[in-house]
Protein backbone atom coordinates (compact mmCIF):
# COMPACT_ATOMS: atom_id res chain seq x y z
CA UNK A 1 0.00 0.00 0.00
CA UNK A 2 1.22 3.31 -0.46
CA UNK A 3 1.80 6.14 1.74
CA UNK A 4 -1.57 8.01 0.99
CA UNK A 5 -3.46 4.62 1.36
CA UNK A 6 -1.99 4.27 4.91
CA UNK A 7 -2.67 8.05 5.72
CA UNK A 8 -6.23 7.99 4.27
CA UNK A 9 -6.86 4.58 6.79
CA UNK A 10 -5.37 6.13 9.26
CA UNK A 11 -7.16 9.15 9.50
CA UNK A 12 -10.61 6.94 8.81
CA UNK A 13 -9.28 5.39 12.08
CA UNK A 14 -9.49 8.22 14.10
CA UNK A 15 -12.09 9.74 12.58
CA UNK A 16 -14.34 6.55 13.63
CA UNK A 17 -13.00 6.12 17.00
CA UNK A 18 -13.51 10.12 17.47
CA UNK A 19 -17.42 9.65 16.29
CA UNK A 20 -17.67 6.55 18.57
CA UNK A 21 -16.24 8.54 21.66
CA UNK A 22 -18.70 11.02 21.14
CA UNK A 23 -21.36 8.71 20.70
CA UNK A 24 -20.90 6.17 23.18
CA UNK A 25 -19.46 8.05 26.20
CA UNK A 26 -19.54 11.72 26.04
CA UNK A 27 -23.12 12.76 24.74
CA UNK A 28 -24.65 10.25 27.45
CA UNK A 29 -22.11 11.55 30.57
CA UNK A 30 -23.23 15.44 29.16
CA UNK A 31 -26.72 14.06 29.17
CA UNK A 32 -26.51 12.87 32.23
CA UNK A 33 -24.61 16.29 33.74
CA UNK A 34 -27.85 18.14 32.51
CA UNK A 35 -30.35 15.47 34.34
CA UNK A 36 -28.06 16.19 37.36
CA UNK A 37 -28.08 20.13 36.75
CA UNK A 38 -31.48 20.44 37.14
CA UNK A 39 -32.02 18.00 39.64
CA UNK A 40 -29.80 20.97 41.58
CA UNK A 41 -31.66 23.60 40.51
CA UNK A 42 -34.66 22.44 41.87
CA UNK A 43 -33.25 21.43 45.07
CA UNK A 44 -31.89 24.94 45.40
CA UNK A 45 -35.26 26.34 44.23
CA UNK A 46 -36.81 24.43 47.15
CA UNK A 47 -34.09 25.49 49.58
CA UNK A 48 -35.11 29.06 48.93
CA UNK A 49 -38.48 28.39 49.27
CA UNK A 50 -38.24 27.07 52.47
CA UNK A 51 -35.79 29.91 53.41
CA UNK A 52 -38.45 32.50 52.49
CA UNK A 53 -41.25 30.45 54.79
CA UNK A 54 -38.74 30.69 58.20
CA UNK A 55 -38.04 34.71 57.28
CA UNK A 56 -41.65 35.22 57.51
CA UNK A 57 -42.24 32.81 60.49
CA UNK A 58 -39.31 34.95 62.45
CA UNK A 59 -40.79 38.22 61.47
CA UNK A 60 -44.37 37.33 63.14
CA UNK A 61 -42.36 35.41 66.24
CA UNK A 62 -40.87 38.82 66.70
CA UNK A 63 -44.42 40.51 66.42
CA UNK A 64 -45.64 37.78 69.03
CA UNK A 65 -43.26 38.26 71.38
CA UNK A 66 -43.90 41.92 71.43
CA UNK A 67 -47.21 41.94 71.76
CA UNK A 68 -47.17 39.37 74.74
CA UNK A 69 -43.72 41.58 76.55
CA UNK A 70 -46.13 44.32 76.21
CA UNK A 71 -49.49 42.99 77.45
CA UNK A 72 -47.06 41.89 80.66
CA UNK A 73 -45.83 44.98 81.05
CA UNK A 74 -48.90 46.47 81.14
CA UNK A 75 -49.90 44.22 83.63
CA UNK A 76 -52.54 41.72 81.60
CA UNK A 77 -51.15 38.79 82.22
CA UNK A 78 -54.52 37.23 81.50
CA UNK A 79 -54.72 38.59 77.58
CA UNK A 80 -51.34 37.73 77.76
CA UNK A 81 -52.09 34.34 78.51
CA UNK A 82 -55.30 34.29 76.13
CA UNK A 83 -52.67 35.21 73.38
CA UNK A 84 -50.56 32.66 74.16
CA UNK A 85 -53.02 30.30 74.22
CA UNK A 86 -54.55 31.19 70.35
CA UNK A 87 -50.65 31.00 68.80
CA UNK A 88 -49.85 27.79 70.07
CA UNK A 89 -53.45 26.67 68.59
CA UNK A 90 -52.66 28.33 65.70
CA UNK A 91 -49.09 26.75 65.52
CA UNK A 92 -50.92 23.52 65.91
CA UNK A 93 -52.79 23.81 62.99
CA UNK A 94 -50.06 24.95 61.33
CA UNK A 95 -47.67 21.68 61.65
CA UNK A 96 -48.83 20.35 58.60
CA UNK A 97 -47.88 23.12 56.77
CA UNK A 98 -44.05 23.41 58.81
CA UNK A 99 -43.05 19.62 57.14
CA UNK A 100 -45.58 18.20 54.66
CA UNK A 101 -45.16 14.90 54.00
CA UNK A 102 -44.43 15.38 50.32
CA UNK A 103 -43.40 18.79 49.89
CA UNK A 104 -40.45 21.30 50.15
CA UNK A 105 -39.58 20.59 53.70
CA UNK A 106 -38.71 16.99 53.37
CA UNK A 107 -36.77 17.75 49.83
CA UNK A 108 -34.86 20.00 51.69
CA UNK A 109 -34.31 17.28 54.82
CA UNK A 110 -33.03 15.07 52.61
CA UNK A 111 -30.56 17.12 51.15
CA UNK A 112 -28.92 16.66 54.39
């Protein structure tokens, strides 16, 4: 065979084994990196979700609180006690919402 025969092989070769590489092991690993990307995305989503649910649930703790350090110090300890009673009632009907079963707050658990 001559020289341009062997080149022309050659390069045929590579060219193949190139194509196959692509074919076979890089477009399913990039594939799979994109499956995996959003998979992240979403958990992060859901992360800020639940991030956004305990700012709010501090902010109205620290409106609680107030009110009830205020009813003391004005010497109703029974409103204050009234008050105290209708959160935690409230916070019990609430506990679904804290952790549902399904939702955000057990994605986010398991991240851990």
């Amino acid at each position: 065979m001559s020289n341009w025969a062997n080149l022309l092989l050659t390069a045929l070769f590579y060219s193949a084994a190139i194509y196959l590489e692509w074919r076979f092991l890089r477009r399913p690993f990039r594939m799979l990196l994109t499956v995996q990307i959003s998979a992240l995305k979403e958990k992060l989503q859901t992360v800020q979700e639940v991030e956004e649910d305990i700012k709010i649930q501090r902010h109205d703790l620290r409106h609680r609180l107030q009110t009830v350090t205020e009813l003391v110090a004005r010497g109703d300890t029974e409103s204050a006690l009234k008050f105290l009673d209708a959160a935690q009632k409230h916070l019990d009907e609430q506990k679904s919402l804290l952790v549902p079963p399904s939702g955000a707050g057990r994605r986010v658990f398991r991240l851990f």
